[in-house]
Protein backbone atom coordinates (compact mmCIF):
# COMPACT_ATOMS: atom_id res chain seq x y z
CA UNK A 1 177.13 59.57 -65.33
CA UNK A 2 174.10 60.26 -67.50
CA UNK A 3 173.53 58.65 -70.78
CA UNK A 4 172.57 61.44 -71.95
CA UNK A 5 175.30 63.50 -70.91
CA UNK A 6 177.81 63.76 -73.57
CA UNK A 7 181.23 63.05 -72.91
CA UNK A 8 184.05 65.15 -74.60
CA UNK A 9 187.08 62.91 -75.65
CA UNK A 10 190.43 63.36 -74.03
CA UNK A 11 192.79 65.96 -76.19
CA UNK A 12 195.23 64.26 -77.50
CA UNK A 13 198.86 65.00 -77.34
CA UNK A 14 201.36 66.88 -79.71
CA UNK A 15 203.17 65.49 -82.33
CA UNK A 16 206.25 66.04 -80.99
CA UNK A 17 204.78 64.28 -77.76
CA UNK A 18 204.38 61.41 -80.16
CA UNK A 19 207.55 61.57 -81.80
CA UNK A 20 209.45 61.97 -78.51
CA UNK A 21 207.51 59.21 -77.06
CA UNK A 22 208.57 56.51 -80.04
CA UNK A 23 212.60 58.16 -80.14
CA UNK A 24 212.68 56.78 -75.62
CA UNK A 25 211.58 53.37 -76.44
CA UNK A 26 213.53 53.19 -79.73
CA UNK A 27 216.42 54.60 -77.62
CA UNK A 28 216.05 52.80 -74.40
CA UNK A 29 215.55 49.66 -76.58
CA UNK A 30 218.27 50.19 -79.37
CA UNK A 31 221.17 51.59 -77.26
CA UNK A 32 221.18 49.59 -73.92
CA UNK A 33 221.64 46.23 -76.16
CA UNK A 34 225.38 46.68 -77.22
CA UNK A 35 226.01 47.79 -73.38
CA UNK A 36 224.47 45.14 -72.41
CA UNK A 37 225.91 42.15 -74.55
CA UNK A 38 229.24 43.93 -73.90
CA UNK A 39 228.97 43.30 -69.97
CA UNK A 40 227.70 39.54 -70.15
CA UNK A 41 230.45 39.00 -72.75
CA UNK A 42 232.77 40.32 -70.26
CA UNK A 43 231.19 38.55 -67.12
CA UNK A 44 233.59 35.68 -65.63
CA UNK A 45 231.07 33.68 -63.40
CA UNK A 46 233.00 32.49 -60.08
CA UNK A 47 233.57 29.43 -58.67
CA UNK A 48 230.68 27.49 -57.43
CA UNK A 49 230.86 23.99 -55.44
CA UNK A 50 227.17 23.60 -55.55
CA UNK A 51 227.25 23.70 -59.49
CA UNK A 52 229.63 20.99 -59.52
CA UNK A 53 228.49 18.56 -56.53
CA UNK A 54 227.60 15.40 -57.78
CA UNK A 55 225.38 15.47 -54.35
CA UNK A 56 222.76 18.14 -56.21
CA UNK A 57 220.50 16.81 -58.97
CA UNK A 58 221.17 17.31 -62.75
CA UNK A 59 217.95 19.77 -61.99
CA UNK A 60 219.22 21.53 -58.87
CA UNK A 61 222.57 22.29 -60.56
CA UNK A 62 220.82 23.43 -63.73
CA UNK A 63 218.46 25.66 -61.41
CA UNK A 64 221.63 27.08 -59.22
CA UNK A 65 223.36 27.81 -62.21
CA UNK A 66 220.37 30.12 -63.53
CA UNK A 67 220.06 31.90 -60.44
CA UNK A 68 224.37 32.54 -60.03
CA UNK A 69 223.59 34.03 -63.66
CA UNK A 70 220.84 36.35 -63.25
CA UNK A 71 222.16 37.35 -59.67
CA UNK A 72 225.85 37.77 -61.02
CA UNK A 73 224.92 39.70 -64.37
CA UNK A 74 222.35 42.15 -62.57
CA UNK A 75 224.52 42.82 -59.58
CA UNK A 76 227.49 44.56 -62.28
CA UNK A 77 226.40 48.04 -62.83
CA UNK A 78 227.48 47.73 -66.54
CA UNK A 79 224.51 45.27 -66.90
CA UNK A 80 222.03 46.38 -64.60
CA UNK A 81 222.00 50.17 -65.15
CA UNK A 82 221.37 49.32 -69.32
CA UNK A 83 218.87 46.37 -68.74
CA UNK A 84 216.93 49.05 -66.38
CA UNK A 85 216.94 51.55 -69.05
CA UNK A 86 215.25 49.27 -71.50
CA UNK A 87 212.70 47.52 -69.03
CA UNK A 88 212.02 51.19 -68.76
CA UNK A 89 211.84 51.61 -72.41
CA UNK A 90 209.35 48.80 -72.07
CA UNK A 91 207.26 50.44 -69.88
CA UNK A 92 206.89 53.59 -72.01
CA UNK A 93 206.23 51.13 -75.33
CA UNK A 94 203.01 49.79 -72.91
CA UNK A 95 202.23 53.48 -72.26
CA UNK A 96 202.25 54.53 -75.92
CA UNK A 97 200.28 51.46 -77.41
CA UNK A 98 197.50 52.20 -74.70
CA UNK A 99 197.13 55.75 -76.52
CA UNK A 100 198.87 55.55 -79.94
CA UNK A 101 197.63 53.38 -83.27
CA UNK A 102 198.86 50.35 -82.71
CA UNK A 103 199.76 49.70 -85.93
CA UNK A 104 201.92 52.56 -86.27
CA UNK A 105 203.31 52.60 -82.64
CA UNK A 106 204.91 48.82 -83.09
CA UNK A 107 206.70 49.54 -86.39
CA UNK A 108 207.90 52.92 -85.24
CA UNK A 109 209.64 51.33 -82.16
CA UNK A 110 210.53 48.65 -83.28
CA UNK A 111 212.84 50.00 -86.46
CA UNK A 112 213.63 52.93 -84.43
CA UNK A 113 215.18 50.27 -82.01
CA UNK A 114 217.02 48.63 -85.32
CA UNK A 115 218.79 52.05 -85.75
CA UNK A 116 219.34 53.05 -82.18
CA UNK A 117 221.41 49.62 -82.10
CA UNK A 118 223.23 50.00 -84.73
CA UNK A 119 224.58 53.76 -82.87
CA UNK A 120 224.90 51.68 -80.31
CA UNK A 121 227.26 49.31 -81.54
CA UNK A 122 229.39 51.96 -82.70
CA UNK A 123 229.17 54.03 -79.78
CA UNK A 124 229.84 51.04 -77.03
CA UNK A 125 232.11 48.94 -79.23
CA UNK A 126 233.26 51.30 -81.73
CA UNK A 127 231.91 49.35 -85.01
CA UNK A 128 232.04 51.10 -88.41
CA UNK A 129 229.30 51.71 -89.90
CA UNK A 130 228.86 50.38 -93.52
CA UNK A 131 227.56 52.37 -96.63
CA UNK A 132 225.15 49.71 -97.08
CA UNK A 133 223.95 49.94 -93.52
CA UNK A 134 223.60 53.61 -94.05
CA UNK A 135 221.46 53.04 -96.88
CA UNK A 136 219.67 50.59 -94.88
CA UNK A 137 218.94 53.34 -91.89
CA UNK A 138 217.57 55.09 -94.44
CA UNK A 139 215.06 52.80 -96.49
CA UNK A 140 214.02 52.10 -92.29
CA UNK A 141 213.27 55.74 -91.94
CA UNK A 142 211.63 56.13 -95.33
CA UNK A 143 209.33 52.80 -94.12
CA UNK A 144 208.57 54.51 -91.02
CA UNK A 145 207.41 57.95 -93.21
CA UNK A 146 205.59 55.83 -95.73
CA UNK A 147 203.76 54.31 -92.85
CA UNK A 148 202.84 57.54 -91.10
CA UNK A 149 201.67 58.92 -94.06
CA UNK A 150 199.48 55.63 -94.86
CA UNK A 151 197.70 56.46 -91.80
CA UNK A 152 197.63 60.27 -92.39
């Protein structure tokens, strides 16, 4: 390309783009965690001989005991299928903060995550919500507006 040539910027999306953009990751974020501290909390590791052999290493065992973990949580459904909602989350935070202000994309997400798990704790393990948390949500949201308009 030409020096010379000038270059017309890429449009930039809607608002509502932006605003449905930061409401996934806060949601994929914010919701999955209750679902997924309720299925390790209810995750019974089996029997292992190889944990417990006093032929295996203090490091082998520790190692062994790792993998049984990782493999046994991720191969429940009611682990997996939340924890792959919020890696995807994750992957649509990188996407926004490649395009968005980064100084408004890492607050946004990362209260709107605060409030999504607090829905999410009453949705998955049916926790009242307090008056003060209430009032809490809403000095969040006020933050986030504040912030917005900062950068207006």
């Amino acid at each position: 390309m030409d020096r010379d040539t000038p270059t017309t910027p890429a449009p930039q999306p809607s608002v509502w783009r932006w605003i449905l953009g930061f409401l996934m990751v806060g949601a994929c974020w914010g919701l999955t965690t209750p679902f997924m501290r309720r299925a390790a909390l209810n995750y019974t590791p089996p029997a292992r001989p190889s944990l417990t052999d006093p032929n295996n290493s203090w490091l082998k065992r520790k190692a062994l005991g790792i993998w049984y973990a990782v493999i046994g949580t991720l191969s429940r459904p009611a682990y997996a299928v939340p924890f792959l909602l919020n890696v995807t989350g994750s992957i649509w935070f990188f996407i926004l903060i490649g395009q968005a202000e980064l100084s408004l994309t890492v607050p946004i997400t990362n209260s709107l995550a605060f409030l999504f798990t607090v829905l999410g704790e009453w949705w998955a393990e049916k926790k009242i919500i307090s008056r003060d948390t209430w009032i809490g949500m809403g000095f969040v949201l006020a933050g986030i507006a504040l912030c917005v308009q900062a950068k207006s």
